[in-house]
C-alpha atoms as a PDB file:
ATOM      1  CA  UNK A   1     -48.502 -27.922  -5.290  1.00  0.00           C
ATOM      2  CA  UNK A   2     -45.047 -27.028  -4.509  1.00  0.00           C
ATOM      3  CA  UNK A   3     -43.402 -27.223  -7.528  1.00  0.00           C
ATOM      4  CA  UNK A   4     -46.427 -25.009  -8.744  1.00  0.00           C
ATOM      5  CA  UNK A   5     -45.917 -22.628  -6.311  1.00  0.00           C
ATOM      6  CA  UNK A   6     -42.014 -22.376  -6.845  1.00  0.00           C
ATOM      7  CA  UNK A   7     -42.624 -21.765 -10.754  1.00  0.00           C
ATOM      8  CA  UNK A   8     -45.028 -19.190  -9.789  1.00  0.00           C
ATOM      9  CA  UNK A   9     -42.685 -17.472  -7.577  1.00  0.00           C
ATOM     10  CA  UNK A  10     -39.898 -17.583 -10.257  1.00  0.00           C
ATOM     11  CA  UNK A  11     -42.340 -16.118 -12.972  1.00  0.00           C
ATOM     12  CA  UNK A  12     -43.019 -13.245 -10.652  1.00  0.00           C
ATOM     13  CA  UNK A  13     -38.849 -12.406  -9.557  1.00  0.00           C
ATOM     14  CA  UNK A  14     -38.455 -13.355 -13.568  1.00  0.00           C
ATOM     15  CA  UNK A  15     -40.816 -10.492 -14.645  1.00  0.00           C
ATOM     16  CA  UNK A  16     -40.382  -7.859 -12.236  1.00  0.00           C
ATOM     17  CA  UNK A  17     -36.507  -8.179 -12.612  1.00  0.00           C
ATOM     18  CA  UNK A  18     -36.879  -7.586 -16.290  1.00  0.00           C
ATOM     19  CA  UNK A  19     -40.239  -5.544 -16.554  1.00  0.00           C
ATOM     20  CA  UNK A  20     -38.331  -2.150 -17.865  1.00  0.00           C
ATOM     21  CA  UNK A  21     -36.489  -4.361 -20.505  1.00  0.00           C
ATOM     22  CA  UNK A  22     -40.023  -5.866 -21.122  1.00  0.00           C
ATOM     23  CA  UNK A  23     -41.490  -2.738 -21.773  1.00  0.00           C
ATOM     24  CA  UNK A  24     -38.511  -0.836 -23.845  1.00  0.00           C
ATOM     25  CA  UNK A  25     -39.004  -3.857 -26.367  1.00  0.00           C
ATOM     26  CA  UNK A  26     -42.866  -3.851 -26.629  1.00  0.00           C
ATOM     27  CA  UNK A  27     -42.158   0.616 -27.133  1.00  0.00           C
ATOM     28  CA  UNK A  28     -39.734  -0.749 -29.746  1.00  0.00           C
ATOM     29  CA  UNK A  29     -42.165  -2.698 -31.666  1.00  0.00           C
ATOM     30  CA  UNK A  30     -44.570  -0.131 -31.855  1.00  0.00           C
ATOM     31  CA  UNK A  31     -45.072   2.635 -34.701  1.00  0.00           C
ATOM     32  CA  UNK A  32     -45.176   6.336 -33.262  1.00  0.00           C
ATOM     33  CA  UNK A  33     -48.726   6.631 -34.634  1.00  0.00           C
ATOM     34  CA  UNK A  34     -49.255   3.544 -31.938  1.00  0.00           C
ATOM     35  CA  UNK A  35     -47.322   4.927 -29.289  1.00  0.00           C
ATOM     36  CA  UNK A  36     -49.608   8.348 -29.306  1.00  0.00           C
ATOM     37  CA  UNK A  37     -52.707   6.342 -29.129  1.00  0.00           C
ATOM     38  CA  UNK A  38     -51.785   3.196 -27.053  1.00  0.00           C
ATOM     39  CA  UNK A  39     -48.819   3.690 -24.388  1.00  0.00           C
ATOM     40  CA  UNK A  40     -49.929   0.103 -22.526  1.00  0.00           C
ATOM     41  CA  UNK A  41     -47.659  -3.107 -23.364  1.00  0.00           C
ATOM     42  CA  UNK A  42     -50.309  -4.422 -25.829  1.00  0.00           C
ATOM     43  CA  UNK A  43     -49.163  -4.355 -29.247  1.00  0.00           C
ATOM     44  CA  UNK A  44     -51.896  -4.216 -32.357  1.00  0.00           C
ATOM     45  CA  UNK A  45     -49.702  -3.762 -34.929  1.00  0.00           C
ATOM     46  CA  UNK A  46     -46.228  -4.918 -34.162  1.00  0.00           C
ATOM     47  CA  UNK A  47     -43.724  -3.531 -36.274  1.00  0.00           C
ATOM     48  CA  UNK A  48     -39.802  -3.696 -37.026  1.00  0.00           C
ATOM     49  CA  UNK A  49     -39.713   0.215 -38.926  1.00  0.00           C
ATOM     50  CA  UNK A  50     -38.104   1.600 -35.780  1.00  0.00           C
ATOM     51  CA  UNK A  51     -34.893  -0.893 -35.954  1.00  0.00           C
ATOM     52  CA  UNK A  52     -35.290  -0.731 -40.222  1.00  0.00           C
ATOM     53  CA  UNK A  53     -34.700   3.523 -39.245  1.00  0.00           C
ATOM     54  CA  UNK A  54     -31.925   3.070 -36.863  1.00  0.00           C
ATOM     55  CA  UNK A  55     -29.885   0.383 -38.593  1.00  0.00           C
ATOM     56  CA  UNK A  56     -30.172   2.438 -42.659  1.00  0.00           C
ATOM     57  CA  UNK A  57     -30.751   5.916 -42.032  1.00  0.00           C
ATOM     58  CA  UNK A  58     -26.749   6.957 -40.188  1.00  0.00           C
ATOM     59  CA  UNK A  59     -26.331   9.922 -42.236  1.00  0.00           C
ATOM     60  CA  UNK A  60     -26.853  11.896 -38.601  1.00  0.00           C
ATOM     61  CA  UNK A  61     -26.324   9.683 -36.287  1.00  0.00           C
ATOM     62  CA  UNK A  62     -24.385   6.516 -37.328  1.00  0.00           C
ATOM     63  CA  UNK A  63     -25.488   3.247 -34.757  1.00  0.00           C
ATOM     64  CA  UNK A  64     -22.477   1.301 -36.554  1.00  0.00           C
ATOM     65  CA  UNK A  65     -19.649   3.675 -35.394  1.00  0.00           C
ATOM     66  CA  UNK A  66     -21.295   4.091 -31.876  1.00  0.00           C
ATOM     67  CA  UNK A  67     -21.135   0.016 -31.727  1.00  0.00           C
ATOM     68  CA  UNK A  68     -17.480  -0.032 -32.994  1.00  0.00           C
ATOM     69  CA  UNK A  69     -16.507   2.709 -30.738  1.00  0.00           C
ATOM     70  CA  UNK A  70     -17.838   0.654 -27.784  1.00  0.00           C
ATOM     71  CA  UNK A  71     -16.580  -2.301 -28.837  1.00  0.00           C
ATOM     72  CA  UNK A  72     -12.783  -1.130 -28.971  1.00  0.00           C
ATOM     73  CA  UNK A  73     -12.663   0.807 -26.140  1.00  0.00           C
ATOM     74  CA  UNK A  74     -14.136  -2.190 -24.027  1.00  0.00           C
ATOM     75  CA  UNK A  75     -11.855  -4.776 -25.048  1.00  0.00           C
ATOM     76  CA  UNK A  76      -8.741  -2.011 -24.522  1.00  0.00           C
ATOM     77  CA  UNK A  77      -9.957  -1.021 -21.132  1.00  0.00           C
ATOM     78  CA  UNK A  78     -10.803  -4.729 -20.486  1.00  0.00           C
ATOM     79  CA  UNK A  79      -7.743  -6.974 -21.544  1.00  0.00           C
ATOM     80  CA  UNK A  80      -5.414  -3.634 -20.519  1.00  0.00           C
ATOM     81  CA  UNK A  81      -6.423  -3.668 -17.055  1.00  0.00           C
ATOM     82  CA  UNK A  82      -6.399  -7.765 -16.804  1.00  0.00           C
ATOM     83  CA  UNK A  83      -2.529  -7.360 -18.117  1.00  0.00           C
ATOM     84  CA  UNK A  84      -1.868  -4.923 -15.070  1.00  0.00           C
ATOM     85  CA  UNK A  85      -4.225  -6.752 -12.129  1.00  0.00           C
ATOM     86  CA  UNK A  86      -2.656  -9.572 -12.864  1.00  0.00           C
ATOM     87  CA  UNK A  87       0.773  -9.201 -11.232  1.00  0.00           C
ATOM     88  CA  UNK A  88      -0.425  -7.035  -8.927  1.00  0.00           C
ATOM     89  CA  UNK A  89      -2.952  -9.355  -7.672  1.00  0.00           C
ATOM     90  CA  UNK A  90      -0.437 -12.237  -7.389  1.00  0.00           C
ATOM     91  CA  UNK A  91       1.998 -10.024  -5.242  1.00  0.00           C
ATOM     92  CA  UNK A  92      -1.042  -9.060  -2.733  1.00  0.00           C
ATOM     93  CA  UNK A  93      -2.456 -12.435  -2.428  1.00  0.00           C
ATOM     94  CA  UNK A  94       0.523 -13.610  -1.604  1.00  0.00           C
ATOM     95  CA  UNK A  95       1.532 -10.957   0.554  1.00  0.00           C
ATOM     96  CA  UNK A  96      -0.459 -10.210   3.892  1.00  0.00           C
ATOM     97  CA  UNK A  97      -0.037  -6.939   3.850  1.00  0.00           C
ATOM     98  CA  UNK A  98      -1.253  -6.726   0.361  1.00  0.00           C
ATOM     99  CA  UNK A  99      -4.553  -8.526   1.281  1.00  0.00           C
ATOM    100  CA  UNK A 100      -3.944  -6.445   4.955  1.00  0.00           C
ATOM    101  CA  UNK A 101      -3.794  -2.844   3.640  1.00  0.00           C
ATOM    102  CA  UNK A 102      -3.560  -2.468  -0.695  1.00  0.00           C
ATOM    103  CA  UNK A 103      -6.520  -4.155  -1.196  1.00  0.00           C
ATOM    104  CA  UNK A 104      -8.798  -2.159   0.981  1.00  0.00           C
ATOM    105  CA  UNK A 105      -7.202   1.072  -0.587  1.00  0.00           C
ATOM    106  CA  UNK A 106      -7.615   0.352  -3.968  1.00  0.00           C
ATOM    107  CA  UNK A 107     -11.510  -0.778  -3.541  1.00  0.00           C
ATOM    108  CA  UNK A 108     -11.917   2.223  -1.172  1.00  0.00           C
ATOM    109  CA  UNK A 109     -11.025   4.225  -4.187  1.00  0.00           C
ATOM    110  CA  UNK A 110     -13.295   2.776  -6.148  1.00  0.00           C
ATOM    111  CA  UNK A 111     -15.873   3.590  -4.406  1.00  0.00           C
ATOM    112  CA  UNK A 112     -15.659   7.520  -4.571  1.00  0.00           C
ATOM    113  CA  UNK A 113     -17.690   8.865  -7.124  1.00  0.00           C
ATOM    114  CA  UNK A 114     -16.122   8.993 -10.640  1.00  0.00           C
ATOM    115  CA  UNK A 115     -17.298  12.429 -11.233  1.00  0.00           C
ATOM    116  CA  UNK A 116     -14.286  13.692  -8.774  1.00  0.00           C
ATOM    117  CA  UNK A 117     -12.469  12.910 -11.282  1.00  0.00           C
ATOM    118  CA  UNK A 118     -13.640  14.643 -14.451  1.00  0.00           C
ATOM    119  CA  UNK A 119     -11.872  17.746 -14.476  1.00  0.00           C
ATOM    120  CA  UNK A 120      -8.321  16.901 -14.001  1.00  0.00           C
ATOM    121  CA  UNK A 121      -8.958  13.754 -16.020  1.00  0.00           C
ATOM    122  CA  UNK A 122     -10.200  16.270 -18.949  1.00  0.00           C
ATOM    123  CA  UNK A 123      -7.324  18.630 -18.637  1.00  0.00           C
ATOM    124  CA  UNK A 124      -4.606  15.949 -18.973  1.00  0.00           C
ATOM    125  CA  UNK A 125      -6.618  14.468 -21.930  1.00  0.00           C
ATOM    126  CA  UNK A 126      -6.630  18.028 -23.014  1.00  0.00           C
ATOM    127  CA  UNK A 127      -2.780  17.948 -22.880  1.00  0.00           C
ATOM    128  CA  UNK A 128      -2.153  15.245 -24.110  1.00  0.00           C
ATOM    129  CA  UNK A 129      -4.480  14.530 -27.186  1.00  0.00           C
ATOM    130  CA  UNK A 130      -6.655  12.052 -25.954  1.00  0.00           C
ATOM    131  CA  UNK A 131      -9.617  14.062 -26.089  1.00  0.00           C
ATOM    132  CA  UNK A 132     -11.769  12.028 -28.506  1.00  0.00           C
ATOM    133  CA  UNK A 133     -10.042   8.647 -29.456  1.00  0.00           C
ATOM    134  CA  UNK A 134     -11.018   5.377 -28.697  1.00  0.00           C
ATOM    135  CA  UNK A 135      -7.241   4.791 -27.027  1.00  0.00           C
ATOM    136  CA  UNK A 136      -8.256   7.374 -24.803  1.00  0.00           C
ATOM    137  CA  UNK A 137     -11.766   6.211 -23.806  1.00  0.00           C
ATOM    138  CA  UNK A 138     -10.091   2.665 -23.808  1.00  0.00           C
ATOM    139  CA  UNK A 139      -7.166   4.022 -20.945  1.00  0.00           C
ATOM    140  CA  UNK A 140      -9.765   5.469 -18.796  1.00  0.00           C
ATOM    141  CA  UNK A 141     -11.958   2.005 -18.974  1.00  0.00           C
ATOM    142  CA  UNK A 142      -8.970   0.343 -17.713  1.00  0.00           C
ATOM    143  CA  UNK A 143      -8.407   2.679 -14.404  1.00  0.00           C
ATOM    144  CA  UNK A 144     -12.463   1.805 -14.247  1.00  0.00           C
ATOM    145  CA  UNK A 145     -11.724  -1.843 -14.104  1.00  0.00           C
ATOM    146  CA  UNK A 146      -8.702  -2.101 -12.455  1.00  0.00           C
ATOM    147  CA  UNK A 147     -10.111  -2.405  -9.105  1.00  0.00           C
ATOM    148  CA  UNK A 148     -12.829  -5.129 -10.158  1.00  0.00           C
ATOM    149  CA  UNK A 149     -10.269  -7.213 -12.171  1.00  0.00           C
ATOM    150  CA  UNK A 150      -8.030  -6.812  -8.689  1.00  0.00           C
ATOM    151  CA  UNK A 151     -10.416  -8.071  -6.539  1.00  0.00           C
ATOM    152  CA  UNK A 152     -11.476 -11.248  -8.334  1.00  0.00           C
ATOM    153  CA  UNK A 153      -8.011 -12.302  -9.101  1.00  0.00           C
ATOM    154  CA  UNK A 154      -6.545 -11.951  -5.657  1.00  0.00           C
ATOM    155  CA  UNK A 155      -9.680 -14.307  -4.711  1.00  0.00           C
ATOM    156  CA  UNK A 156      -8.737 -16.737  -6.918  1.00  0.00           C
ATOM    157  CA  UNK A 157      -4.856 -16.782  -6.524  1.00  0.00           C
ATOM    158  CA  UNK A 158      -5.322 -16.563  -2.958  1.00  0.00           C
ATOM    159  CA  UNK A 159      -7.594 -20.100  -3.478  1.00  0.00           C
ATOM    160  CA  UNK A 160      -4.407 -21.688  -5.698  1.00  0.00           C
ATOM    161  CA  UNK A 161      -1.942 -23.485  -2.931  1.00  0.00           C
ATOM    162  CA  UNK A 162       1.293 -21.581  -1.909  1.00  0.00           C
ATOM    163  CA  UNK A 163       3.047 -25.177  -2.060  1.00  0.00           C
ATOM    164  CA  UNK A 164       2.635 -24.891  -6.215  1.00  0.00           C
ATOM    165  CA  UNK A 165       4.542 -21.921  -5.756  1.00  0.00           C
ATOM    166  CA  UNK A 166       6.707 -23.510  -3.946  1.00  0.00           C
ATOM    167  CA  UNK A 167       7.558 -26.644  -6.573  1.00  0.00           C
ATOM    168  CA  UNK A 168       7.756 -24.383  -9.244  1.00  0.00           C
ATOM    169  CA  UNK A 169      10.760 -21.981  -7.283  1.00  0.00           C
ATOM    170  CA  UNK A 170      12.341 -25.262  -6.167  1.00  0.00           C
ATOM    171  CA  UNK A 171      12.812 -26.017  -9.881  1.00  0.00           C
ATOM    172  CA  UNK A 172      14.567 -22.770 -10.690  1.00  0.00           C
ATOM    173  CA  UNK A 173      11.306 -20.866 -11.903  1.00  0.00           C
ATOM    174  CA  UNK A 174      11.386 -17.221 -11.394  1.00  0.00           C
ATOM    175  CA  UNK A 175       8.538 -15.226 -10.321  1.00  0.00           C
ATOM    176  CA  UNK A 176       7.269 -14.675 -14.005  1.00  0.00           C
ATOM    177  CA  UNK A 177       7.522 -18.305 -14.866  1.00  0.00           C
ATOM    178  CA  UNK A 178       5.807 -18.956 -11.040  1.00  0.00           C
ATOM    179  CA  UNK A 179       2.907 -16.920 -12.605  1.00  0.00           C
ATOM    180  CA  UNK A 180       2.407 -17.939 -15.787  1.00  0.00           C
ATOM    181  CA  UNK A 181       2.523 -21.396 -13.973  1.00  0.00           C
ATOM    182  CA  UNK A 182      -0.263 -20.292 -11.595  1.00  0.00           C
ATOM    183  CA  UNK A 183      -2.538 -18.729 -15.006  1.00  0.00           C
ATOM    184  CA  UNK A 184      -3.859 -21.745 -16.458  1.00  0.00           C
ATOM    185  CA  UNK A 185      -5.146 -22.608 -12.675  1.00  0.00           C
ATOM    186  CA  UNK A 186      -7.231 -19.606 -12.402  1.00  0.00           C
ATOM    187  CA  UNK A 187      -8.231 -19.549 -16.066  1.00  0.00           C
ATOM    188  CA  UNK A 188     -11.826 -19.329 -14.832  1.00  0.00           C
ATOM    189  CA  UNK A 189     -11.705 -16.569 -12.740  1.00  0.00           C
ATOM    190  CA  UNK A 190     -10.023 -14.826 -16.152  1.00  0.00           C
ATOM    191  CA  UNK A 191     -12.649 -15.172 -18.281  1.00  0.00           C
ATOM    192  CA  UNK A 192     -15.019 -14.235 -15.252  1.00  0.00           C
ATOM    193  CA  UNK A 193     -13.274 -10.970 -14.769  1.00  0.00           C
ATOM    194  CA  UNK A 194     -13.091 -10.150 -18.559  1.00  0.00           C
ATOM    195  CA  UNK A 195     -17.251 -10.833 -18.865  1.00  0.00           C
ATOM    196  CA  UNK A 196     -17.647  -8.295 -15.810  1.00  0.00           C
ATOM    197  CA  UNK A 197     -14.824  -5.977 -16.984  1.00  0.00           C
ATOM    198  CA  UNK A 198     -16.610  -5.809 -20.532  1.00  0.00           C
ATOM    199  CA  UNK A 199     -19.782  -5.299 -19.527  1.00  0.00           C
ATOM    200  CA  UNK A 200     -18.637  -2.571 -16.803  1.00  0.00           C
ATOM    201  CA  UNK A 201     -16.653  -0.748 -19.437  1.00  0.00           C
ATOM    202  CA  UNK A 202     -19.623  -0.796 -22.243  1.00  0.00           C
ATOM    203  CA  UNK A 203     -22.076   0.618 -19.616  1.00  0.00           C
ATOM    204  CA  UNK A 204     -19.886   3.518 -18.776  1.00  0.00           C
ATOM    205  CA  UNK A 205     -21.765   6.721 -19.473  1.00  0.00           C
ATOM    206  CA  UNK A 206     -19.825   9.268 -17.689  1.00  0.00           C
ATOM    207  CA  UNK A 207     -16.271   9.218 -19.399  1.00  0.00           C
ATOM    208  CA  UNK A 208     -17.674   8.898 -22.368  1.00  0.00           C
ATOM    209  CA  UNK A 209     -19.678  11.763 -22.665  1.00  0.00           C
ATOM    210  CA  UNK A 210     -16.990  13.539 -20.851  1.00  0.00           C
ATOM    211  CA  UNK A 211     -13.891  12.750 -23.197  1.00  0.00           C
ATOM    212  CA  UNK A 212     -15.749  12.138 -26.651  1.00  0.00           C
ATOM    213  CA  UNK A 213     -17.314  14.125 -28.859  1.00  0.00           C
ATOM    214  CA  UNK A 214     -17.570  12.830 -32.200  1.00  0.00           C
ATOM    215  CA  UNK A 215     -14.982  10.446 -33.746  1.00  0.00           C
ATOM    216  CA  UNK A 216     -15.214   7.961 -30.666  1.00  0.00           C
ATOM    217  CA  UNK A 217     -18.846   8.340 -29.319  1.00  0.00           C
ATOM    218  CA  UNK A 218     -19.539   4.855 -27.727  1.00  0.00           C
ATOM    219  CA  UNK A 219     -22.932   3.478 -27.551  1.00  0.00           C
ATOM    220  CA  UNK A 220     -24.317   4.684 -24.458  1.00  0.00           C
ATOM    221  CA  UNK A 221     -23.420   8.172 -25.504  1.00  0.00           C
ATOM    222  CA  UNK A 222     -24.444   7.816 -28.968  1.00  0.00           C
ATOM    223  CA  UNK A 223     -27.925   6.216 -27.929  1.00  0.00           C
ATOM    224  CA  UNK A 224     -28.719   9.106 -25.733  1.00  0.00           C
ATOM    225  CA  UNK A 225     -28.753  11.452 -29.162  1.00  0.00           C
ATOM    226  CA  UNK A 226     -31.650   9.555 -30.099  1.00  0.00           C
ATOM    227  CA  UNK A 227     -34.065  10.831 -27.948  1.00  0.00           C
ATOM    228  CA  UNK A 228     -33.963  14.238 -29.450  1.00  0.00           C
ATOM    229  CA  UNK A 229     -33.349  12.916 -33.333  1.00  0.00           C
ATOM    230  CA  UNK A 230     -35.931  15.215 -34.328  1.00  0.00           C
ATOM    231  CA  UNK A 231     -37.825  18.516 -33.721  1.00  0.00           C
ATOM    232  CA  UNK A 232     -41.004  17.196 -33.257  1.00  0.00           C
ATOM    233  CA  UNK A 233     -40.205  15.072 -29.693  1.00  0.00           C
ATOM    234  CA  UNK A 234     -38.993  11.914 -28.861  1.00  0.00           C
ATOM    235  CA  UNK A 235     -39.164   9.396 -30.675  1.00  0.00           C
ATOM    236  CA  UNK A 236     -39.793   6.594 -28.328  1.00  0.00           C
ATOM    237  CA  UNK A 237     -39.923   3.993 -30.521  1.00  0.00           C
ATOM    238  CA  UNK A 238     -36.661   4.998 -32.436  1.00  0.00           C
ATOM    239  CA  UNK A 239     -35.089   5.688 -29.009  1.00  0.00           C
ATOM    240  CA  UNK A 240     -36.022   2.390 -27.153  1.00  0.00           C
ATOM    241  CA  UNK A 241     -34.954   0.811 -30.723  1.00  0.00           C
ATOM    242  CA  UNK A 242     -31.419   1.870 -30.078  1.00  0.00           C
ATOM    243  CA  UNK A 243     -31.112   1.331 -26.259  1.00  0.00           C
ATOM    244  CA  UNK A 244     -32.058  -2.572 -27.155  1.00  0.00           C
ATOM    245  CA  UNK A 245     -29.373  -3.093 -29.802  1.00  0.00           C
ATOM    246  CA  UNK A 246     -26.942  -1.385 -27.132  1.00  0.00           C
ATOM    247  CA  UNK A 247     -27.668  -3.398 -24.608  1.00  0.00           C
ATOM    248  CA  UNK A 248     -27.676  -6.856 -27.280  1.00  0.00           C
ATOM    249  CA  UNK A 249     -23.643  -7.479 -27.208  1.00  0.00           C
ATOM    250  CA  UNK A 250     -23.022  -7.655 -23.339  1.00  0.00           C
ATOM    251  CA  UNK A 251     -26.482  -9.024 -22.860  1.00  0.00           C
ATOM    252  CA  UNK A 252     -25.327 -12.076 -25.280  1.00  0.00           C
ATOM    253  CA  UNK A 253     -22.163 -12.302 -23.833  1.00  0.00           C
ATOM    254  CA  UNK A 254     -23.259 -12.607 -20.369  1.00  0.00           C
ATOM    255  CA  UNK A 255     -25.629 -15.574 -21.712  1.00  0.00           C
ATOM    256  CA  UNK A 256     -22.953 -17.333 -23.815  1.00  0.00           C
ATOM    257  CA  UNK A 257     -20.604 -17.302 -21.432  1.00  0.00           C
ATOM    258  CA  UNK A 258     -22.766 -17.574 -17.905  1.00  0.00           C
ATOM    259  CA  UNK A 259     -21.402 -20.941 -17.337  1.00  0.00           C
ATOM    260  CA  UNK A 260     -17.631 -20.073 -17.459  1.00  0.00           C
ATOM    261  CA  UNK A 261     -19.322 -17.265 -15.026  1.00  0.00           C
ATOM    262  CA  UNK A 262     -21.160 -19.325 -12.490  1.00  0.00           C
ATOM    263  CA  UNK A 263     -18.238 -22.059 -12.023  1.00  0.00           C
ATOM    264  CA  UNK A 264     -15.907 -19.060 -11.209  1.00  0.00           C
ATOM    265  CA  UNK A 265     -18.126 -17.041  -8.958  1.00  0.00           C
ATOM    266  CA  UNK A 266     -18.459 -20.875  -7.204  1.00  0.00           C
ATOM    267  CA  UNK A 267     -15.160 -22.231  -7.409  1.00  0.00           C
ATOM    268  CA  UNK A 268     -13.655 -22.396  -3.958  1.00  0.00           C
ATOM    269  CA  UNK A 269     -16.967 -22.133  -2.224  1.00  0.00           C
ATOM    270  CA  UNK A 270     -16.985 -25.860  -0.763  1.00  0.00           C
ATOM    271  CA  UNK A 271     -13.450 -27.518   0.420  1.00  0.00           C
ATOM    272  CA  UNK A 272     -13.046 -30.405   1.610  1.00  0.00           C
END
């Protein structure tokens, strides 16, 4: 009876967890004429038209180039900001200070609202020539997830012993070689903080509407045009079409790699 009940329980967190992504696939699957006469999640006619129209017709608005655009910018604002966190985190975690004073700034930070930022940030792209690349998208990901990556890895150095540190000077390592010695150990917490830092970075909305306009549209951007892809209304089939292939690469990577996620977000939890 209690198993029964825990199963039950589960179904319920399960579906109400995932009830809009329920219902943007079952809108998906439906034909327009459908949607005008049945709006509930019952489907009579399922149907796979409203993909078959985003995927072939990209003379106006091409889903490939949105996907690429994403994909590009992610990994640059991704791997970019793990190559900067990294050092830094070292020095804070093993300064007290650092974990004292830096760290609370820089999270602080991250917590004002991004939109503070969107007029200087413009102006200098202005200057520049960033305005509307995907190196330019990519730099502002990695200020996005510099703060994220910072956080994780100062948790996980700050879990590797000081005494390997230690060895490793006693030996005539310098603090480079001390770090890439200390890399393999929190390999984990790596590939933790690139999962979060991709997802984070092909969510963002803001920037990229902000700093794109047509060569380096990401996804999230380039799905919103769908919702007005014609005179006649939305298309809410076409549209929820779209937002479900968008959200298909981080949604996949998430599962394929939720393992490599779990034993990271555990490690350290339970010394003996």
């Amino acid at each position: 009876m209690a198993g029964a009940l825990r199963w039950i329980v589960f179904a319920i967190a399960v579906l109400a967890m995932n009830f809009p992504i329920i219902v943007t696939l079952i809108t998906s699957l439906k034909s327009q004429r459908e949607l005008s006469t049945n709006p509930g999640l019952w489907i009579s006619q399922p149907t796979l038209d409203n993909y078959l129209e985003v995927l072939t017709q990209t003379s106006r608005f091409n889903i490939y180039a949105y996907l690429l655009n994403s994909t590009v910018a992610a990994l640059i604002g991704t791997g970019l900001a793990i190559v900067l966190a990294f050092p830094a985190a070292y020095a804070i975690a093993r300064s007290e200070a650092g974990k004292r004073l830096v760290l609370p700034i820089v999270i602080n930070l991250r917590a004002v609202p991004l939109i503070i930022f969107a007029i200087p940030l413009y102006m200098m792209y202005q200057w520049l020539g960033l305005l509307d690349t995907r190196i330019g998208l990519g730099l502002i990901l990695t200020i996005v997830n510099a703060p994220l990556a910072l956080v994780i890895l100062v948790n996980a150095i700050s879990d590797v012993p000081v005494e390997l540190d230690e060895a490793a000077k006693v030996d005539g390592a310098s603090s480079l070689q001390v770090m890439m010695i200390v890399r393999p150990v929190i390999r984990p917490a790596l590939v933790t903080t690139f999962i979060f830092g991709f997802i984070t970075a092909w969510n963002e909305f803001l920037f990229g509407l902000m700093l794109t306009t047509s060569r380096a549209v990401p996804m999230t951007v380039g799905a919103s045009f769908f919702f007005a892809a014609s005179g006649g209304g939305v298309k809410w089939g076409t549209a929820s079409a779209v937002m479900m292939l968008g959200a298909l690469p981080p949604a996949l990577l998430g599962l394929v790699m939720y393992r490599q996620i779990s034993g990271s977000m555990t490690a350290g939890a339970v010394k003996g």
